[in-house]
Protein backbone atom coordinates (compact mmCIF):
# COMPACT_ATOMS: atom_id res chain seq x y z
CA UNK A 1 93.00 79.89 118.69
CA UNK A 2 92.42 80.63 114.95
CA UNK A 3 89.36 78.37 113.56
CA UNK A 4 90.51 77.41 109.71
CA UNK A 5 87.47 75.90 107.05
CA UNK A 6 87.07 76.20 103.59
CA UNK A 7 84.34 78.56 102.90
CA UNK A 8 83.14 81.00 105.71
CA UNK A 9 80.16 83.09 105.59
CA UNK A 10 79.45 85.93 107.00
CA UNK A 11 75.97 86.72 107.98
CA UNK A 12 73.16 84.20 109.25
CA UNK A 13 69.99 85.45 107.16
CA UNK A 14 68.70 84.20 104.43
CA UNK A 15 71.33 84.80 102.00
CA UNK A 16 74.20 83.15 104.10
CA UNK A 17 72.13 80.53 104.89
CA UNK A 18 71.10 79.77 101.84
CA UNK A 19 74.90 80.12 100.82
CA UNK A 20 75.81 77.60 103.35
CA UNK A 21 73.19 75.39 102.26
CA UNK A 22 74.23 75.31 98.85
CA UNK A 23 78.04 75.10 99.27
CA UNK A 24 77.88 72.42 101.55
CA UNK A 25 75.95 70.20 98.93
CA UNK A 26 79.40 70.28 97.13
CA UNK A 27 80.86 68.79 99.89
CA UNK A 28 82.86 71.69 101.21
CA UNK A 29 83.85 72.25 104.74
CA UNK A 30 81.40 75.61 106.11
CA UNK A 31 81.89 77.62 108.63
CA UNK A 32 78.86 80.51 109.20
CA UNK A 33 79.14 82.92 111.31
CA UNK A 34 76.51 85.83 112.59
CA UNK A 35 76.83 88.70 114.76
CA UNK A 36 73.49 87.99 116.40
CA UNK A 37 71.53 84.71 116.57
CA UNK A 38 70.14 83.30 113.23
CA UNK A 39 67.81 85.26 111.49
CA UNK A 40 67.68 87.79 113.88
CA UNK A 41 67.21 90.71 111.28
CA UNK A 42 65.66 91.94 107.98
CA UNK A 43 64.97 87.93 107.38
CA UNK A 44 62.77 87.91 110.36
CA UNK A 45 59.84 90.43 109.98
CA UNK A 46 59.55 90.57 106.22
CA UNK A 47 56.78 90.00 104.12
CA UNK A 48 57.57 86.74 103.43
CA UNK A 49 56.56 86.79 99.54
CA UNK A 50 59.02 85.19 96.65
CA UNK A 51 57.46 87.77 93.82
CA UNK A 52 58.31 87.55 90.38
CA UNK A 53 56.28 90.73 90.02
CA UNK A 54 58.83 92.98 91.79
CA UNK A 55 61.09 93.05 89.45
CA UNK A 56 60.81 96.64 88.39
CA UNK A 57 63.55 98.55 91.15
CA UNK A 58 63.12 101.77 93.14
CA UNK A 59 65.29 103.69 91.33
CA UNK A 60 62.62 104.19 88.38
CA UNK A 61 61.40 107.12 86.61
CA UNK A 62 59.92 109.31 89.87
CA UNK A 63 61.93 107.58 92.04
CA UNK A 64 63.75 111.24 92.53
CA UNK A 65 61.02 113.15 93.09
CA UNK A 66 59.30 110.41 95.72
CA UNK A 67 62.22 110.49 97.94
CA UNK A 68 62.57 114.30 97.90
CA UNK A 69 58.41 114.70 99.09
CA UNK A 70 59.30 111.89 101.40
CA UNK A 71 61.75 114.19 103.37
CA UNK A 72 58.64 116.39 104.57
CA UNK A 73 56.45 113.02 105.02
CA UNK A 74 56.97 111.14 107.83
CA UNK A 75 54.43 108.88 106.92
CA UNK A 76 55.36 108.60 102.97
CA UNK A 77 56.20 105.14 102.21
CA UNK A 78 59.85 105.94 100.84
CA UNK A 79 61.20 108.32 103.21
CA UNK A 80 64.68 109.81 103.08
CA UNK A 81 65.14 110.95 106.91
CA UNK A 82 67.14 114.64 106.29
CA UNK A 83 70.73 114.30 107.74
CA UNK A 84 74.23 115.58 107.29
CA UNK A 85 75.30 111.76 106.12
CA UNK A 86 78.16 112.09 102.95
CA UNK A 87 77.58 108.47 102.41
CA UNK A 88 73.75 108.99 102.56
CA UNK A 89 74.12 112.31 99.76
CA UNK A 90 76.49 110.00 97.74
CA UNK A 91 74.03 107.39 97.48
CA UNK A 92 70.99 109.45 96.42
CA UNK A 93 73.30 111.16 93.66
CA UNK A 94 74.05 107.48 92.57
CA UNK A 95 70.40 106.74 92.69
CA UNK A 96 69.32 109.88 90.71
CA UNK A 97 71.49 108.31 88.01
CA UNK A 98 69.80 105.00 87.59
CA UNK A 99 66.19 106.75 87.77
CA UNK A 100 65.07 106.15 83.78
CA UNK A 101 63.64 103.74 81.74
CA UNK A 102 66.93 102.45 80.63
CA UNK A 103 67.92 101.26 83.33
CA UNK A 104 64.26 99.87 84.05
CA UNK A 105 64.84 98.08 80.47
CA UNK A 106 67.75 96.62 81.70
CA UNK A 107 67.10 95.61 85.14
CA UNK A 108 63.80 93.96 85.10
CA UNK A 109 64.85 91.28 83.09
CA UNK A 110 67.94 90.27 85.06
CA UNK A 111 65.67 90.84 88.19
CA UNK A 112 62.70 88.70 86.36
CA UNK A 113 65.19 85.81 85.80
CA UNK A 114 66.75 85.19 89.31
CA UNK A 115 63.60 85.63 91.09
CA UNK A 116 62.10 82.69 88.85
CA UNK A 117 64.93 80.54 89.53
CA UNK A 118 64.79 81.13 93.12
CA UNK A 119 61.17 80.14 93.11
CA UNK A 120 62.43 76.67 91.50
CA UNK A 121 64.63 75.97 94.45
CA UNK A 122 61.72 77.01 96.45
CA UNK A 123 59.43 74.69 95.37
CA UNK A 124 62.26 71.82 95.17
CA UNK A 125 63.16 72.58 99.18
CA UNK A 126 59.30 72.72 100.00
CA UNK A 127 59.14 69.10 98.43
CA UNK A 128 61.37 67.98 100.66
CA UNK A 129 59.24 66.15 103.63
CA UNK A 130 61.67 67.46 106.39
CA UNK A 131 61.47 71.17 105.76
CA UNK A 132 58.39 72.93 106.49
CA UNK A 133 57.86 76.52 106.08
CA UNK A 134 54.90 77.36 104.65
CA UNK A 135 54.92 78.14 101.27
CA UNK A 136 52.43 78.56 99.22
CA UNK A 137 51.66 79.01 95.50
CA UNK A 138 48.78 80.89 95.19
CA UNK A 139 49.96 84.44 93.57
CA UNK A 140 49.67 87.96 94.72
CA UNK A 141 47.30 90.71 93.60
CA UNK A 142 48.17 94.04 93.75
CA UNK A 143 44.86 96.48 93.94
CA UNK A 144 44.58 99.97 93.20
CA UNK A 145 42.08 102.35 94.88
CA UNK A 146 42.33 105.30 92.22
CA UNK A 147 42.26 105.16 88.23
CA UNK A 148 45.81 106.98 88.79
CA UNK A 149 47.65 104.54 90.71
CA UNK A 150 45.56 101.50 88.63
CA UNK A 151 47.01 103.23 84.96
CA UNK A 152 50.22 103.18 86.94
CA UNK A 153 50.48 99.69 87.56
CA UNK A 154 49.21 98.65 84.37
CA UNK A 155 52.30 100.28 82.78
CA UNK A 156 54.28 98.52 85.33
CA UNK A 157 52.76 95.31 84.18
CA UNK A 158 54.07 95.83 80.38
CA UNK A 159 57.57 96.23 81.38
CA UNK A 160 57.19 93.05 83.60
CA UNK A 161 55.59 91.01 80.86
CA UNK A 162 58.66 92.18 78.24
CA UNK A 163 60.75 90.59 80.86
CA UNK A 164 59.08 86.87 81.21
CA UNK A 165 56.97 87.92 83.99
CA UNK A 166 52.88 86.96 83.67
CA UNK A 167 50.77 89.28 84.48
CA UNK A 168 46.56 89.18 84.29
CA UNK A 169 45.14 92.84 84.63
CA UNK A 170 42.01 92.62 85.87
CA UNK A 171 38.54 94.67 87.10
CA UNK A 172 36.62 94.88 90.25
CA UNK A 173 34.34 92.12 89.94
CA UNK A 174 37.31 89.78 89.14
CA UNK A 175 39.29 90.94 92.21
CA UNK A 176 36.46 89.44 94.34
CA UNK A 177 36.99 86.47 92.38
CA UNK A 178 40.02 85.58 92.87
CA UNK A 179 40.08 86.81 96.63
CA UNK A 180 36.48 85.56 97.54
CA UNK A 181 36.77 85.78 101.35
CA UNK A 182 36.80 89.59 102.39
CA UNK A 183 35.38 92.29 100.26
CA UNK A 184 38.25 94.58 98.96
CA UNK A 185 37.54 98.11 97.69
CA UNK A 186 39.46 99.02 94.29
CA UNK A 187 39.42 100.21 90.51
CA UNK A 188 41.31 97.32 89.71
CA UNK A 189 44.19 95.40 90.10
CA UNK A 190 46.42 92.81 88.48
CA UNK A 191 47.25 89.82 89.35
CA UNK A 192 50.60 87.56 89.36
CA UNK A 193 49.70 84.32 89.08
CA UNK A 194 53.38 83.37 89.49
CA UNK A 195 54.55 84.40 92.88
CA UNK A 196 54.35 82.83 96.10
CA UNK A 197 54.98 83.16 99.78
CA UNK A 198 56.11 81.32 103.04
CA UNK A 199 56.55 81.89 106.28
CA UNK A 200 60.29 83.60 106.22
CA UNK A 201 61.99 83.00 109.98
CA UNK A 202 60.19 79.12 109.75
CA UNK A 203 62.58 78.97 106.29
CA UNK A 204 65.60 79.83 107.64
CA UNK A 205 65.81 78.43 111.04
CA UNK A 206 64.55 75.18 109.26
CA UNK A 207 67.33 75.27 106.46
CA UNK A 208 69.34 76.34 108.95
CA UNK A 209 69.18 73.08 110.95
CA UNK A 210 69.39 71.01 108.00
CA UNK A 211 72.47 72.54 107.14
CA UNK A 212 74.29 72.10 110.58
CA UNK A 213 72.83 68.90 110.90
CA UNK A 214 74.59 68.35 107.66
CA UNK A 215 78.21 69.39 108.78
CA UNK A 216 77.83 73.38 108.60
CA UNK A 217 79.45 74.93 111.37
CA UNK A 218 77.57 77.51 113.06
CA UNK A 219 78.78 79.92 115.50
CA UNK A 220 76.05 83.32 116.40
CA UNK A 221 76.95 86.21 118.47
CA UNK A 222 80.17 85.63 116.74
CA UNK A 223 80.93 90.09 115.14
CA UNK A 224 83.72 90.64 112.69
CA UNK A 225 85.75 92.93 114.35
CA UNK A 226 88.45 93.37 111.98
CA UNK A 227 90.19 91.75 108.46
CA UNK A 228 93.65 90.68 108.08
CA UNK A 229 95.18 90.34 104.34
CA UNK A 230 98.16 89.98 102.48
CA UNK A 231 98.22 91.26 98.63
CA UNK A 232 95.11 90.19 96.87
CA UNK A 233 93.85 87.55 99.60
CA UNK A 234 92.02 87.41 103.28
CA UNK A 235 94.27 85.87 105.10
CA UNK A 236 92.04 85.93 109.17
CA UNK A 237 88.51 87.06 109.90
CA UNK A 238 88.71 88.77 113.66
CA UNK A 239 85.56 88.45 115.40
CA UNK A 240 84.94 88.83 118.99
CA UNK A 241 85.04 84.77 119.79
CA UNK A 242 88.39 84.31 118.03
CA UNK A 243 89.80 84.26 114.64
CA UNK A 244 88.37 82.54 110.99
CA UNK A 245 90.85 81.59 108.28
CA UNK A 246 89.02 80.14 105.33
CA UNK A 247 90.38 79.39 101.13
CA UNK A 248 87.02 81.09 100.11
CA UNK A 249 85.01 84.04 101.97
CA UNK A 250 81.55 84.79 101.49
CA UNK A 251 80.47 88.29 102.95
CA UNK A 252 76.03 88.08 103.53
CA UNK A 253 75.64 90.68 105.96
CA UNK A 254 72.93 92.39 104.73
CA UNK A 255 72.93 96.19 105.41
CA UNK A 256 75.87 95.97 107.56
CA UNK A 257 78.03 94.49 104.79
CA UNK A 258 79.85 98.00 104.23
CA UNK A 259 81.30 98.03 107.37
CA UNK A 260 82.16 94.26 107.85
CA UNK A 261 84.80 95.42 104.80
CA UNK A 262 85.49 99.05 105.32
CA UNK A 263 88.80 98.20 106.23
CA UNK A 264 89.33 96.49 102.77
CA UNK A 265 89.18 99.84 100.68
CA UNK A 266 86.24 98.52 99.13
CA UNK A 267 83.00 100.65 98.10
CA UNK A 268 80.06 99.13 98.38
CA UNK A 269 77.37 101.78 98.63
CA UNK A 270 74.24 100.40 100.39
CA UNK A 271 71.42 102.31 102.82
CA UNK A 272 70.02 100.43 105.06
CA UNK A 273 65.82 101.17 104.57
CA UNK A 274 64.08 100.27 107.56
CA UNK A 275 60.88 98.63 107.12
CA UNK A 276 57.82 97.46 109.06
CA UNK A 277 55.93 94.94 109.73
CA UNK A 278 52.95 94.14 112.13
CA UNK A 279 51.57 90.43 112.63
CA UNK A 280 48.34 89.77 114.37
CA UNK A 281 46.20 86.55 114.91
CA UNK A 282 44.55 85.44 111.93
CA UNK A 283 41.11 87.22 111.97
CA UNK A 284 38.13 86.69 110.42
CA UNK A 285 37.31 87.26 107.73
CA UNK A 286 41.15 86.62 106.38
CA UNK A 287 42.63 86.39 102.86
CA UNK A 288 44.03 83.54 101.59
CA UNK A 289 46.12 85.20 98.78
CA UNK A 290 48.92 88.27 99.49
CA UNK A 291 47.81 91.06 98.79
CA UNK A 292 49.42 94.69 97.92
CA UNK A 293 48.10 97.83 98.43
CA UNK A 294 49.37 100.15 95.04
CA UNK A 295 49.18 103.61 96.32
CA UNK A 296 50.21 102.77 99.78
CA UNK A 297 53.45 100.73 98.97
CA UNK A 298 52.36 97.85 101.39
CA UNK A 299 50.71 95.03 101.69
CA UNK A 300 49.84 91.75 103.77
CA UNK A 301 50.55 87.90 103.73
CA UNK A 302 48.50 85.29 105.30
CA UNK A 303 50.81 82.79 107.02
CA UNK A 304 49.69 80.14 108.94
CA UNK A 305 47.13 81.39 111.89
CA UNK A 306 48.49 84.27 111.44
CA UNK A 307 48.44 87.39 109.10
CA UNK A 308 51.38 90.05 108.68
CA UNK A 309 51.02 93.74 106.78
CA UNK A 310 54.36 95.01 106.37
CA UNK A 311 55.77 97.87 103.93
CA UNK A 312 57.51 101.30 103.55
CA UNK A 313 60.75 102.43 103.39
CA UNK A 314 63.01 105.07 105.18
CA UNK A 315 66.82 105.71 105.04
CA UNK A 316 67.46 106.50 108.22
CA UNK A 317 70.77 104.94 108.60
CA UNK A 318 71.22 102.23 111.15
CA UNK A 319 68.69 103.46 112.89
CA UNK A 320 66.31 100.58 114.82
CA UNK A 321 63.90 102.67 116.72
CA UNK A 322 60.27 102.29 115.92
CA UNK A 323 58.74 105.20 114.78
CA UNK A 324 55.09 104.35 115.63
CA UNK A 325 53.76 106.98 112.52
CA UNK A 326 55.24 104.90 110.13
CA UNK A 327 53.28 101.68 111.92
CA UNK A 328 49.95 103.85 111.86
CA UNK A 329 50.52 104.38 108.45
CA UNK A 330 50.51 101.03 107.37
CA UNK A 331 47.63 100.09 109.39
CA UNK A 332 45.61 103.60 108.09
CA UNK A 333 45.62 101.35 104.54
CA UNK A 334 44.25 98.69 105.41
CA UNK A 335 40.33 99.66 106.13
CA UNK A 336 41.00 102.00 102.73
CA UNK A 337 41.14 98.08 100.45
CA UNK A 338 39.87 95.78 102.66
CA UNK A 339 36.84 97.85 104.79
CA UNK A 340 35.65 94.58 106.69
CA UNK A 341 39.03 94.74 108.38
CA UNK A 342 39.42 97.12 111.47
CA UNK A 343 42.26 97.62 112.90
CA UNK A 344 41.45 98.75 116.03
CA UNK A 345 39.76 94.98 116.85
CA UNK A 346 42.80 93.21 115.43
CA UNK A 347 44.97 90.72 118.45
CA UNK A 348 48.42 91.91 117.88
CA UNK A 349 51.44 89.46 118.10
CA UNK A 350 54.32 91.48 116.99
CA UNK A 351 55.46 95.00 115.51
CA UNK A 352 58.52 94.28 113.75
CA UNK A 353 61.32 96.72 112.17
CA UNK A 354 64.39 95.53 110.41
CA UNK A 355 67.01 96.86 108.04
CA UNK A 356 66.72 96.02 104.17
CA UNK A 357 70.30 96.64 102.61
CA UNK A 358 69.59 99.29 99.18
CA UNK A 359 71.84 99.47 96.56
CA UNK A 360 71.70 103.29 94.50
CA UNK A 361 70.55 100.66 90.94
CA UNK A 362 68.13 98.59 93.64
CA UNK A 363 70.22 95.40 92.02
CA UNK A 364 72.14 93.50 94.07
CA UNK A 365 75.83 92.85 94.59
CA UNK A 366 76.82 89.47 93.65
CA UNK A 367 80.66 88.53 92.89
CA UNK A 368 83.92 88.89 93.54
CA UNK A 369 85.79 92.24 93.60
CA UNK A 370 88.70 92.91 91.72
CA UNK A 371 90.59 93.60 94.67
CA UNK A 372 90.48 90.23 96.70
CA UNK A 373 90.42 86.92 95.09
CA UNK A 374 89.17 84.95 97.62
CA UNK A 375 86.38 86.92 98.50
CA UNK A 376 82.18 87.01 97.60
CA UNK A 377 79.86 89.48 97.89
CA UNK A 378 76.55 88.84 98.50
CA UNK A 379 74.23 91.70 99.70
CA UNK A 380 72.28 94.71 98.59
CA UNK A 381 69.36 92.48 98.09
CA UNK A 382 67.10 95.18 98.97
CA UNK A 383 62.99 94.06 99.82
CA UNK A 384 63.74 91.31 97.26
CA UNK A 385 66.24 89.13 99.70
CA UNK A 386 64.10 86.44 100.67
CA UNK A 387 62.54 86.08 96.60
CA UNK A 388 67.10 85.35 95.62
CA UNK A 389 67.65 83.88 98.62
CA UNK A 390 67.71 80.23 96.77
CA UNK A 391 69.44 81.59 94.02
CA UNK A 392 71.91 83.76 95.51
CA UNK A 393 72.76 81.00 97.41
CA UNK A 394 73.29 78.28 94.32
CA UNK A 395 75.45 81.37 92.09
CA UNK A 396 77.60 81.74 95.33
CA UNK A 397 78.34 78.14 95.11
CA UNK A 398 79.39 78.08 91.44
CA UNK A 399 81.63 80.86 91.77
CA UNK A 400 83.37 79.06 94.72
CA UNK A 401 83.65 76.56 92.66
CA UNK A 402 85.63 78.76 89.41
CA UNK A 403 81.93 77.33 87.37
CA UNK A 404 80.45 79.59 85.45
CA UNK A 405 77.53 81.01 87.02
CA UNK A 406 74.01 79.70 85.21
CA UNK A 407 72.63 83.08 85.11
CA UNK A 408 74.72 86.64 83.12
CA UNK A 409 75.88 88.13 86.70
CA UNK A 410 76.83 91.46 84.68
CA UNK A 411 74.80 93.73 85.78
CA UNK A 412 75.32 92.81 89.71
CA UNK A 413 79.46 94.20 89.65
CA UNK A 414 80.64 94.48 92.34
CA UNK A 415 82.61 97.19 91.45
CA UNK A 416 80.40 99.17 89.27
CA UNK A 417 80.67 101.62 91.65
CA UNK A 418 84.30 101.85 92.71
């Protein structure tokens, strides 16, 4: 039996969620479907922060030389596991192309102005009195431990200020200010007053009811197993529980979008980067603000009675094993900022991995390729998913509807690299 709708998604994280969430205020009939249950990957374990003030990419002046020490590191926080991979050595000649300041210039700014959109929406769905998800306003600071790493991020601040992003730099006696409740060791830090953070599986199992209570039909452990099309269009999504027909499809799955369409002779180059996370009972003493660690590329989020450190990145393919150095190394951090904290007396709840889906520019793909014209792409959101979900979700919607998109989608072509 073949299952026809107006719009289907593909993928059931935040992105397609959010998609579904924002198409069906339009009216349209949705159909969502996920491979595994909802929010059952990179949406699950993250850090749960909506930050303004990550708006500079990886692929950034050093970004070569980073991932070539991080071959001999297994600990490095960007790690490029060695393998014989052609679409891994593809990708890293792509990103060796967007590491300068040009492309810094002209990234931050489109980055800058989604993320601050998507923190609208936030704040307009936490207003709502039937979603609850715990987020929170309160900004992030991001502390430094040497005068290197703290000159470092000052210069990152600059290029985040030139595009609309505010930034307070500030020393070590104002860093216990703003985080009075545990002492934290550091030069100096800055501070981004703008960003905020929730609790990320409570958001999208929460918007995720709202939406099916709404009319969105849902279907998990529901895989795309194949693509049928004629000329320019998708005619039937195959998936192991029966075939999708749809006017409009919207492709969210994260790091496993390239091979939803591989069939479709479409490139879309994106590494999945596994990442960490660990969450343990809320200790005490326990911030009350996020906090990232400069030098150690990670950081942690209080959420709820509980508080999560997550960080680093490895392309290691679609790879899901835990490799318990790169958890130690995360942990190993923490006492180096925040000395009152010992890990070795923390209750753990969960050590997390998931799959972040890279793109070679670190901006995302949003559009429609030249190729199909009834189909969206919507991945290669990188560490920054859950920061566009909102907005991803609303731009999706206008291009289903032929509007023209609020924000200059330019720069996120999906065939830039075709």
């Amino acid at each position: 039996m073949k299952r026809e709708t107006e719009v289907l998604v593909i993928g059931g994280g935040a992105i397609g969620i959010c998609a579904a969430h924002y198409l069906r205020e339009r009216d349209l009939r949705v159909t969502l479907i996920e491979k595994g249950e909802i929010c059952s990957g990179s949406s699950y374990g993250n850090g749960g922060l909506i930050v303004p003030s990550h708006c500079v990419p990886l692929a950034a002046p050093g970004g070569v030389s980073k991932a070539l020490r991080g071959m001999f590191d297994p600990e490095s926080p960007f790690r490029v596991k060695p393998r014989l991979d052609l679409d891994l050595l593809a990708w890293l000649w792509k990103f060796r192309g967007a590491c300068n300041r040009r492309h810094v210039q002209a990234a931050a700014p489109v980055l800058s102005a989604l993320t601050l959109a998507s923190l609208q929406l936030y704040e307009e769905l936490a207003a709502r009195e039937d979603l609850a998800f715990g987020f929170r306003k309160k900004g992030l600071l991001r502390v430094f431990n040497t005068r290197d790493g703290f000159e470092s991020g000052v210069d990152d601040a600059r290029i985040l200020q030139s595009a609309g992003v505010e930034t307070r730099t500030v020393n070590a006696d104002e860093i216990g200010e703003l985080e009075p409740n545990v002492r934290i060791r550091a030069v100096g830090g800055v501070f981004f007053p703008q960003d905020a953070h929730l609790i990320p599986v409570r958001f999208v199992l929460e918007l995720a009811r709202d939406a099916e209570k709404r009319g969105v039909e849902i279907h998990t452990s529901t895989e795309v197993l194949g693509i049928e099309t004629s000329g320019r269009e998708i005619t039937v999504v195959k998936t192991s529980r029966g075939d999708f027909s749809a006017r409009e499809i919207v492709l969210a799955g994260g790091a496993w979008s390239p091979g939803i369409v591989r069939g479709l002779n479409l490139r879309l180059p994106i590494q999945p980067a596994k990442g960490y996370s660990i969450t343990i009972k809320r200790p005490s003493p326990c911030p009350e603000i996020p906090i990232s660690f400069g030098e150690a590329s990670a950081g942690l989020t209080p959420m709820g009675d509980t508080l999560r450190f997550a960080g680093t990145v490895e392309l290691a393919g679609l790879d899901l094993s835990v490799d318990t150095r790169r958890v130690a190394a995360i942990l190993k951090a923490v006492p180096i900022y925040l000395p009152e904290l010992d890990p070795q007396k923390f209750e753990l709840i969960e050590i997390w991995r998931g799959l972040r889906p890279f793109t070679p520019d670190g901006l995302p793909y949003l559009g429609r390729p030249r190729g199909y014209e009834n189909l969206i792409v919507a991945a290669g959101h990188a560490m920054i998913g859950m920061s566009l979900a909102p907005i991803t979700g609303r731009l999706v919607s206008q291009l289903v509807a032929k509007e023209n998109p609020e924000l200059d989608l330019a720069l996120l072509n999906v065939d830039r690299y075709a």
